[in-house]
C-alpha atoms as a PDB file:
ATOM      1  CA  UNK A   1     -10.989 -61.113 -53.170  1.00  0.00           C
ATOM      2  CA  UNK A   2     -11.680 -60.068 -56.750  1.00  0.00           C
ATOM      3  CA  UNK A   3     -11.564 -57.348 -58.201  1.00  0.00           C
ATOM      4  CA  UNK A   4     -14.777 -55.500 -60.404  1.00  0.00           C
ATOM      5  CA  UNK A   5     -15.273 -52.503 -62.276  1.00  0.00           C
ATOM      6  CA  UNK A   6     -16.680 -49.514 -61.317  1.00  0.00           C
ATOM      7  CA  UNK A   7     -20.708 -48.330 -62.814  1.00  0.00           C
ATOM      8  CA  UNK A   8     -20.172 -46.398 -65.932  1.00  0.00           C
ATOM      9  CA  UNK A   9     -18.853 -43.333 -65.749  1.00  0.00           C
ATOM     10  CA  UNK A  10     -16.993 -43.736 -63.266  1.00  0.00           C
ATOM     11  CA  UNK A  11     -13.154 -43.422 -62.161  1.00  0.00           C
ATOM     12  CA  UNK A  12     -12.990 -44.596 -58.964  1.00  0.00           C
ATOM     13  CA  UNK A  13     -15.036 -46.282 -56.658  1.00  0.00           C
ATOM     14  CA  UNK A  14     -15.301 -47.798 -53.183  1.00  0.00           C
ATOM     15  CA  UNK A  15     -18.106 -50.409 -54.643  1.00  0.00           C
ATOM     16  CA  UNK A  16     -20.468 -50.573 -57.482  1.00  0.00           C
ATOM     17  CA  UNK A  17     -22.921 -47.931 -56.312  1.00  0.00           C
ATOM     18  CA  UNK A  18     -20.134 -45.690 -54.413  1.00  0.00           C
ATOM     19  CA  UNK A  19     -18.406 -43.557 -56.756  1.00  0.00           C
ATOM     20  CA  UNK A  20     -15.891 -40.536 -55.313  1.00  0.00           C
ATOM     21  CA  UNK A  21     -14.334 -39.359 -58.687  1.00  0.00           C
ATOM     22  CA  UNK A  22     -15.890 -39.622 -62.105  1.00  0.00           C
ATOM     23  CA  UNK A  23     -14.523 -39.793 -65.279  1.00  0.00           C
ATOM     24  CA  UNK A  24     -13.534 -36.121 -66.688  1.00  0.00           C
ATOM     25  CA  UNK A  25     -16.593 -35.452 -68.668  1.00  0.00           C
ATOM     26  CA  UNK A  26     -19.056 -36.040 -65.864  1.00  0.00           C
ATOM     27  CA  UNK A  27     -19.372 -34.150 -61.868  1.00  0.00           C
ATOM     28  CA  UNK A  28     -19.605 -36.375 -59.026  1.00  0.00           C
ATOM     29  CA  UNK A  29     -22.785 -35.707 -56.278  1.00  0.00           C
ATOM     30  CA  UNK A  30     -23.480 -37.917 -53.668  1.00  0.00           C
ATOM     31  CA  UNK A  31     -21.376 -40.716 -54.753  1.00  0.00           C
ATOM     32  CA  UNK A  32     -23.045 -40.755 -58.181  1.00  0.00           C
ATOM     33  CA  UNK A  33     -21.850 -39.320 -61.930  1.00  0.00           C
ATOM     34  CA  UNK A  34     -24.032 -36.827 -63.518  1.00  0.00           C
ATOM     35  CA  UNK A  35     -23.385 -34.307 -66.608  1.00  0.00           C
ATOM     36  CA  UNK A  36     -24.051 -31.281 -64.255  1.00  0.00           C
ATOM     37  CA  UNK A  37     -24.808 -29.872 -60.892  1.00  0.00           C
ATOM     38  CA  UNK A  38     -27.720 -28.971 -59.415  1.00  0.00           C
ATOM     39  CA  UNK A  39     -28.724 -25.281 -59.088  1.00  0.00           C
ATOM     40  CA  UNK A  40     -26.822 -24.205 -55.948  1.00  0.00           C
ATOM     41  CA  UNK A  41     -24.157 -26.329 -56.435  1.00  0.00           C
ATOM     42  CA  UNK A  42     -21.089 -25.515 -58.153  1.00  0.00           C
ATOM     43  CA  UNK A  43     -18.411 -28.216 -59.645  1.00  0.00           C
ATOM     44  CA  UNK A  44     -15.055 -27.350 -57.797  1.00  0.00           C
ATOM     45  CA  UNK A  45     -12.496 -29.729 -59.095  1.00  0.00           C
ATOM     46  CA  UNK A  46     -14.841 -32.486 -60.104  1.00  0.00           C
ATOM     47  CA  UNK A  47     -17.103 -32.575 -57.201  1.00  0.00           C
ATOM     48  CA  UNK A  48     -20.760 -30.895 -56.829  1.00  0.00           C
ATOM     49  CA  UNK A  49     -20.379 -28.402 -53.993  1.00  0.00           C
ATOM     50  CA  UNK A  50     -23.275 -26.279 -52.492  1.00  0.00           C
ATOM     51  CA  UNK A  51     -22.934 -22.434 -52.510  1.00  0.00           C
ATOM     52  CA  UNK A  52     -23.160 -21.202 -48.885  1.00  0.00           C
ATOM     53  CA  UNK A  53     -26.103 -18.929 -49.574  1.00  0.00           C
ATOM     54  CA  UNK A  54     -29.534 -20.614 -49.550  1.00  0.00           C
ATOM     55  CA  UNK A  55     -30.717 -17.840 -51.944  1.00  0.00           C
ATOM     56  CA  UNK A  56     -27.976 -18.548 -54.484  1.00  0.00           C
ATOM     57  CA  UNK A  57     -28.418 -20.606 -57.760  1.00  0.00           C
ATOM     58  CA  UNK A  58     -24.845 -20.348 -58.726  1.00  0.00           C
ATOM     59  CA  UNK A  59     -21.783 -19.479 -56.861  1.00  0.00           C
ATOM     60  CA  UNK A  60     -18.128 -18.586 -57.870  1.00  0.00           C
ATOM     61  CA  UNK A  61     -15.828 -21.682 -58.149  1.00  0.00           C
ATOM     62  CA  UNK A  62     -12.883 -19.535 -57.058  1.00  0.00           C
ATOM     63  CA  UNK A  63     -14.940 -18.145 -53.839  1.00  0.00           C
ATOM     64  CA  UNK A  64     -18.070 -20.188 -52.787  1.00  0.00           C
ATOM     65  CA  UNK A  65     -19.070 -16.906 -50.541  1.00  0.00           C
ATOM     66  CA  UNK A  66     -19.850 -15.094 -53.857  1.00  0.00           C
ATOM     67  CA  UNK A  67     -23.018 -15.548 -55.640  1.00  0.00           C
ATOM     68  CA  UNK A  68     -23.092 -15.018 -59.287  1.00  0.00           C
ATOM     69  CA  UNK A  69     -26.763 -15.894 -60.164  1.00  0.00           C
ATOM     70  CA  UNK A  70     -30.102 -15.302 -56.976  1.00  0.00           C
ATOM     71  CA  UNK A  71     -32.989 -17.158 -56.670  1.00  0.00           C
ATOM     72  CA  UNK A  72     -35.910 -15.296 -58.080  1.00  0.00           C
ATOM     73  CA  UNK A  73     -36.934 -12.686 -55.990  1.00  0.00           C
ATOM     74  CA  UNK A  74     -33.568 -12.145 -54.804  1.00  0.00           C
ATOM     75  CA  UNK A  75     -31.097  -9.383 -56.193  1.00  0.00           C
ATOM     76  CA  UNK A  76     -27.305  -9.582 -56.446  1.00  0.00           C
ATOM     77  CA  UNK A  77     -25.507  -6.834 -54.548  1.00  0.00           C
ATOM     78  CA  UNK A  78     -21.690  -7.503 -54.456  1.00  0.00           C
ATOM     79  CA  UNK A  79     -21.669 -11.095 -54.411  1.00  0.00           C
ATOM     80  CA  UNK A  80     -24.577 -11.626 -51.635  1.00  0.00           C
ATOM     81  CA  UNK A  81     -28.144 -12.296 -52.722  1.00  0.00           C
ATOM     82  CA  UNK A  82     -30.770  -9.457 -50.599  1.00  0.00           C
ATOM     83  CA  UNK A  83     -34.230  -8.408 -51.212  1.00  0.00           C
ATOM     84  CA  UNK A  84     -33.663  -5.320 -52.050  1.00  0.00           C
ATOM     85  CA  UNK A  85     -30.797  -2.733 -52.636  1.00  0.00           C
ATOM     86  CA  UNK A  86     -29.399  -0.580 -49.719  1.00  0.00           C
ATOM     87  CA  UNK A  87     -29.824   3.262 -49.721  1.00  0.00           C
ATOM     88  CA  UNK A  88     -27.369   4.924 -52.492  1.00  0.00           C
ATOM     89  CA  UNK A  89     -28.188   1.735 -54.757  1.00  0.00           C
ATOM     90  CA  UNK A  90     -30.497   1.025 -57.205  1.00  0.00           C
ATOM     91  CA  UNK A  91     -31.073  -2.598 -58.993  1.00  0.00           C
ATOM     92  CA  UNK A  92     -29.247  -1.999 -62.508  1.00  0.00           C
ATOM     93  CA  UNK A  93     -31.298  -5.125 -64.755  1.00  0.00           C
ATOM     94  CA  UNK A  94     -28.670  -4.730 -68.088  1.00  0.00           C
ATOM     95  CA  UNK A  95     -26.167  -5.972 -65.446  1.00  0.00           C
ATOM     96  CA  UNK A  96     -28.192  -7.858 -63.004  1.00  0.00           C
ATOM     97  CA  UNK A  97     -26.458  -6.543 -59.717  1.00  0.00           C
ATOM     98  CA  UNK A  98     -26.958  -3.315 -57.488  1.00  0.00           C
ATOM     99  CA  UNK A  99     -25.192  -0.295 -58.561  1.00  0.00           C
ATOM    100  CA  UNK A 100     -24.301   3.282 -57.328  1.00  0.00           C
ATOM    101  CA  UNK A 101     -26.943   5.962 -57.222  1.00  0.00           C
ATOM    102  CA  UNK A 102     -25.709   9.480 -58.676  1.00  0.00           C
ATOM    103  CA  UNK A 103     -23.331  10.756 -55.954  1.00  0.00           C
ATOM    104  CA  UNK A 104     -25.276  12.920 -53.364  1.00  0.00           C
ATOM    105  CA  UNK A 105     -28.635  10.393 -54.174  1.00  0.00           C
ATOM    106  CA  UNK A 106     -30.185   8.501 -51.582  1.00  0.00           C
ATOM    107  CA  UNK A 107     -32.630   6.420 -53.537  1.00  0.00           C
ATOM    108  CA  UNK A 108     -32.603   6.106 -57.663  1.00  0.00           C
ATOM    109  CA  UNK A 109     -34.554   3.898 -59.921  1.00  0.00           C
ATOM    110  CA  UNK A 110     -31.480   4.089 -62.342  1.00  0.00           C
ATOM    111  CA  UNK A 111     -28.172   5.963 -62.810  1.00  0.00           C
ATOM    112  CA  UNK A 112     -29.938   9.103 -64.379  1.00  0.00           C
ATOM    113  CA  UNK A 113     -32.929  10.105 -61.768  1.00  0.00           C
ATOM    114  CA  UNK A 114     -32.560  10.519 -58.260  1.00  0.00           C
ATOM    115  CA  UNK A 115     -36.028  10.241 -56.019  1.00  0.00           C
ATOM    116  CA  UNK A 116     -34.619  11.474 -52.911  1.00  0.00           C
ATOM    117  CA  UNK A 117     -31.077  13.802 -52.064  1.00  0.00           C
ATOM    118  CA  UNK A 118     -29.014  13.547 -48.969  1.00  0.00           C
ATOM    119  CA  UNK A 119     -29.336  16.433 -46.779  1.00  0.00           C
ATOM    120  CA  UNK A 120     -28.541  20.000 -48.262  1.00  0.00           C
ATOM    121  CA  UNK A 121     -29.491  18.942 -51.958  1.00  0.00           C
ATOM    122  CA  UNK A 122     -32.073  18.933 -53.932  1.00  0.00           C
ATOM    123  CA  UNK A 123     -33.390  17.092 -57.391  1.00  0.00           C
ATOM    124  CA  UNK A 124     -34.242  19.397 -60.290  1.00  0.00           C
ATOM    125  CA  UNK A 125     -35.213  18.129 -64.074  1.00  0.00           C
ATOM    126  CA  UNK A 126     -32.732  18.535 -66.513  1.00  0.00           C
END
């Protein structure tokens, strides 16, 4: 037995085409070295690892479960990519997430106008 060095780029190896760690400056994915992940993967400790939500195109590395960045089409409410924003919510774009309607607001366009009131209220213009 002999023994070889791994491909370039890489730390450690099982052969010359398996790699399982890579040298600091590069993220190992599917036994190979690259300079980043894919969208929907994340690098957690050196390794390319895929965010649980299908819709997500980048994840937390402290908590997989919470998305950071949706797919187009998608919108971020609390971590968890939907298609739209539940009642008392609106889609706030400056911070690319859902956020609170006024208080008493069923459904807003932004944090200033309410469209519809909960029962017992009513919208007026300023």
């Amino acid at each position: 037995m002999i023994c070889e060095s791994c491909e370039a780029n890489c730390k450690k190896c099982l052969d010359e085409t398996i790699c399982i760690d890579c040298n600091n400056d590069k993220v190992e994915f599917n036994n190979d070295c690259l300079d980043n992940c894919y969208t929907n993967f994340v690098n957690v400790n050196g390794h390319c690892t895929q965010c649980p939500q299908s819709q997500c195109d980048e994840c937390s590395t402290e908590n997989l479960n919470i998305c950071l960045k949706c797919k187009e089409g998608y919108l971020n409410e609390a971590g968890n990519c939907v298609l739209t924003c539940g009642p008392y919510k609106y889609y706030n774009y400056d911070e690319f997430k859902c956020s609170e309607c006024l208080p008493g607001c069923i459904n807003c366009n932004n944090n200033n106008t309410c469209s519809s009131c909960e029962n017992g209220l009513y919208s007026y213009s300023k």
